[in-house]
Protein backbone atom coordinates (compact mmCIF):
# COMPACT_ATOMS: atom_id res chain seq x y z
CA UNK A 1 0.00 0.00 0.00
CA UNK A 2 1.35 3.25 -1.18
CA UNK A 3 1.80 6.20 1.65
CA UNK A 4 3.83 7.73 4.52
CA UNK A 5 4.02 5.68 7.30
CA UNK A 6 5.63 5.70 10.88
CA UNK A 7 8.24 8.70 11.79
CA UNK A 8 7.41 9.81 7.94
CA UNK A 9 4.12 11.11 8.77
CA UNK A 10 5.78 13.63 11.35
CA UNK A 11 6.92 16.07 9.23
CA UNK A 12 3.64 16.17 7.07
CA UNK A 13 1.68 19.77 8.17
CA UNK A 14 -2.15 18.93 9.02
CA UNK A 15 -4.33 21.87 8.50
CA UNK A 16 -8.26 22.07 8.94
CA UNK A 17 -10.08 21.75 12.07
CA UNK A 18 -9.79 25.50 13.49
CA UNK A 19 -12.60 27.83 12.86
CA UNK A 20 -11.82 29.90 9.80
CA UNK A 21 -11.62 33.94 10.69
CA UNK A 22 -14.40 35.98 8.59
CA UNK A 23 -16.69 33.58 7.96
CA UNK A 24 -17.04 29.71 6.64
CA UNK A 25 -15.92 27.82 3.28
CA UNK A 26 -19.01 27.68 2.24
CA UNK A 27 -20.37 30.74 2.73
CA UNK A 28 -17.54 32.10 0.46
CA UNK A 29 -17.86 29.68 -2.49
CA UNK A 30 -22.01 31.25 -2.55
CA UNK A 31 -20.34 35.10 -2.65
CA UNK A 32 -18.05 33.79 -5.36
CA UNK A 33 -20.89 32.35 -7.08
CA UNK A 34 -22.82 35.36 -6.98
CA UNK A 35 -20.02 37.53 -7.27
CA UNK A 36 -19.86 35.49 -11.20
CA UNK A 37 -22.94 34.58 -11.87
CA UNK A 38 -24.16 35.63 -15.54
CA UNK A 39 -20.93 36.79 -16.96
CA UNK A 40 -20.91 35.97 -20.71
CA UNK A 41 -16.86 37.03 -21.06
CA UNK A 42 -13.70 36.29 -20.22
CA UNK A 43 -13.66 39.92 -19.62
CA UNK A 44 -16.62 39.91 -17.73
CA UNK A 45 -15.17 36.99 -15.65
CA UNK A 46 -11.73 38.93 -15.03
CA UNK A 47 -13.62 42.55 -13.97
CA UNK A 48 -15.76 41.29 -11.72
CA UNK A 49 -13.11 38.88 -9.74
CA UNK A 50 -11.52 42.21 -9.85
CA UNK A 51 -14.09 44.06 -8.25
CA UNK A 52 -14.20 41.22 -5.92
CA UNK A 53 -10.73 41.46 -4.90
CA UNK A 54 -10.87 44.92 -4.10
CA UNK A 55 -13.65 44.46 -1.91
CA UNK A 56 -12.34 41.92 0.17
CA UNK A 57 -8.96 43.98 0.27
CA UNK A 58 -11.22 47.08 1.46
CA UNK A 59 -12.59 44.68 4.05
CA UNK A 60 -9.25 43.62 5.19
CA UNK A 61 -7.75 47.01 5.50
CA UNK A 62 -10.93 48.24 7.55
CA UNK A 63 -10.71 45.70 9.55
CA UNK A 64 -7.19 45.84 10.80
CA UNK A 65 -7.53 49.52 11.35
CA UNK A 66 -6.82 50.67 14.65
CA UNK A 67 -10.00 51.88 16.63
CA UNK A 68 -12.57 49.99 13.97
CA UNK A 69 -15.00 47.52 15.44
CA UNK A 70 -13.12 44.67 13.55
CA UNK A 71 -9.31 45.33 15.36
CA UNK A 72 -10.83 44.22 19.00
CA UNK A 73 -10.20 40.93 19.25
């Protein structure tokens, strides 16, 4: 049977398991959905993931700034 096994599996990183910060997997595969839904381009397609990027990175910034409900934790 193919596969790590014994002291090999030690150095193999596990991820998953801790609550994702901002929100759940699934939750963010519907936005992305949405976010594409009825494009009928390539350029379409690239604009709004675009758009969608720069929201998020709007998101990010406002919520690391200092004295913003977000930067309390």
């Amino acid at each position: 049977m193919p596969g790590l096994r014994g002291a090999a599996l030690l150095d193999v990183p596990a991820f998953g398991g801790e609550p994702e910060r901002g929100g759940s997997e699934r939750l963010l595969r519907v936005a992305a959905r949405l976010t594409l839904m009825g494009a009928r381009t390539s350029a379409d397609l690239l604009r709004r993931e675009e758009q969608a990027i720069t929201r998020l990175r709007r998101v990010e910034r406002a919520l690391r700034r200092p004295g913003t409900a977000g930067s309390a934790r």
